[in-house]
Protein backbone atom coordinates (compact mmCIF):
# COMPACT_ATOMS: atom_id res chain seq x y z
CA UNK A 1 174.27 78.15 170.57
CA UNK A 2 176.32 76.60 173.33
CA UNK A 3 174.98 76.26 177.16
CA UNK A 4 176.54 78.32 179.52
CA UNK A 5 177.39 77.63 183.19
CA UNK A 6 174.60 79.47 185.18
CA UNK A 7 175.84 78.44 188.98
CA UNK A 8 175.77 75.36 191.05
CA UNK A 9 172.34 73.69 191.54
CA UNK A 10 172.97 73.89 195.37
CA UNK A 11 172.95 78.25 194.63
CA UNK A 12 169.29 77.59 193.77
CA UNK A 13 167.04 78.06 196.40
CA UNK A 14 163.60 75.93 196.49
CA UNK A 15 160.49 77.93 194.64
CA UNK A 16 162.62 81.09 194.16
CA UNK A 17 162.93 82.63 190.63
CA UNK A 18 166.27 84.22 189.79
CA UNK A 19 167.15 86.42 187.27
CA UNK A 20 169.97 85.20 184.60
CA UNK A 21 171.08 87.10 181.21
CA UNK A 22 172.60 85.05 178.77
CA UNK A 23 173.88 86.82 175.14
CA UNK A 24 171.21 90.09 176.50
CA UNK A 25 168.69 87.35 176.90
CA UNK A 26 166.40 88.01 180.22
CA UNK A 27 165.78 84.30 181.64
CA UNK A 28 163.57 83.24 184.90
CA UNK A 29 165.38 80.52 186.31
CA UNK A 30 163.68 78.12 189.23
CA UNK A 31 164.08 75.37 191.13
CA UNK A 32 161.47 73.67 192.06
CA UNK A 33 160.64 71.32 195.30
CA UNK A 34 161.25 68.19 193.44
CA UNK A 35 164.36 69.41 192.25
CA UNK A 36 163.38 70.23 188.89
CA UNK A 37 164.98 73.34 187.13
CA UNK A 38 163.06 75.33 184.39
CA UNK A 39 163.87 78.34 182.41
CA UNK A 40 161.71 80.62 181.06
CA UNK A 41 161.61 84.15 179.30
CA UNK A 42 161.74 86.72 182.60
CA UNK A 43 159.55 89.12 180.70
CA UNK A 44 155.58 88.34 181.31
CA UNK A 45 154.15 89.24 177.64
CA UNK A 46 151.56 91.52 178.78
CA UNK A 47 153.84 94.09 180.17
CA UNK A 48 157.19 95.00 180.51
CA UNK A 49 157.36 93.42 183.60
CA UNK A 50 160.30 90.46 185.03
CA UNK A 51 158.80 87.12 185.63
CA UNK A 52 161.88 87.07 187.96
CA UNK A 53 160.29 89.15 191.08
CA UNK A 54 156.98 87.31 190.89
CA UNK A 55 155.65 84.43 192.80
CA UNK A 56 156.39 80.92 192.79
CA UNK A 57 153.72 78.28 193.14
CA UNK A 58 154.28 74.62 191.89
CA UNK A 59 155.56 74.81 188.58
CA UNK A 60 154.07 78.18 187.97
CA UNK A 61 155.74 81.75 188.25
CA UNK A 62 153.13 84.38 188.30
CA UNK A 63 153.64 88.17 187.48
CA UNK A 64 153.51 90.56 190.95
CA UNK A 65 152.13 93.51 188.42
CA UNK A 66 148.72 91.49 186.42
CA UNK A 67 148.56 88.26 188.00
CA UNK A 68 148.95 86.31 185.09
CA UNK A 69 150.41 82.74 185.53
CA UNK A 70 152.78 81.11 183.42
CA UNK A 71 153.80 77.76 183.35
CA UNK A 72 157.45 76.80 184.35
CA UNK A 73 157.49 73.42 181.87
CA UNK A 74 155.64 75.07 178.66
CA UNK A 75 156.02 78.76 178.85
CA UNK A 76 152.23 79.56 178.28
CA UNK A 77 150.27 81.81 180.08
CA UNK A 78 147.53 79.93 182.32
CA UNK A 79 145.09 82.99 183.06
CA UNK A 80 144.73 86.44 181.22
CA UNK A 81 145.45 89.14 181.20
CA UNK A 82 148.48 87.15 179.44
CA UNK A 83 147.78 85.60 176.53
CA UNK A 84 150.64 85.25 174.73
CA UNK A 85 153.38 82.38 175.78
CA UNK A 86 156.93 83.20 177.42
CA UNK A 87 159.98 81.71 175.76
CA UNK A 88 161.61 78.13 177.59
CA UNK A 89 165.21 77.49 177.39
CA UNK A 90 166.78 73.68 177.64
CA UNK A 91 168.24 73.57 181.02
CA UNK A 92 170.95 70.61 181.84
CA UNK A 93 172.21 69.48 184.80
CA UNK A 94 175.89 68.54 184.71
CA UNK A 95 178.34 67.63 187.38
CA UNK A 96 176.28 69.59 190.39
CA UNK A 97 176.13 72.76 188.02
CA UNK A 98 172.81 74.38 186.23
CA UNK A 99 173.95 75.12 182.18
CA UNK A 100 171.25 77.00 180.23
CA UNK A 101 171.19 77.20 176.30
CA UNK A 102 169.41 80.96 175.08
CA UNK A 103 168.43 79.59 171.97
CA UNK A 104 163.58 78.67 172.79
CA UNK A 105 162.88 75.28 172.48
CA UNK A 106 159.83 74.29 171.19
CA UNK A 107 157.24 72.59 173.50
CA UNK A 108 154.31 70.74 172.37
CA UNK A 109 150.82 71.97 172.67
């Protein structure tokens, strides 16, 4: 599938998660303080619950509901009650603008 034009990278603000569908696909999108941007699945695997109004910290997004952590580079969950990883998404940077693909990557363990 093709990436699609989320906004410009200056939109994103430092260690906030924002909230993106792509093709009915819920994405958490951040920017972290070295500039890095990630994309994950929005919905934390133990509940019903978007990734998208939880905390950032480093390059972690936890759930506000469980407090389960999950990390922004591999999509896996980092304490319980989680346990189960979160979908990531290839995120490029092109001319000043964020582009997202919906189509999981794989990450290595």
């Amino acid at each position: 599938m093709a990436s699609t034009k989320i906004c410009a990278f200056d939109e994103l603000e430092e260690n906030q998660a924002v909230k993106v569908e792509i093709d009915g696909v819920p994405i958490v999108v951040v920017r972290d303080s070295a500039g890095d941007v990630f994309a994950i699945g929005d919905t934390c695997t133990h509940g019903d619950i978007s990734l998208s109004e939880g905390f950032v910290e480093d390059d972690t997004v936890e759930c506000w509901a469980h407090g389960s952590k999950f990390s922004l580079k591999s999509g896996r969950p980092l304490n319980l009650p989680a346990y189960e990883p979160v979908p990531v998404f290839k995120v490029e940077l092109i001319d000043g603008n964020v582009y997202i693909d919906p189509t999981p990557i794989s990450v290595p363990a």
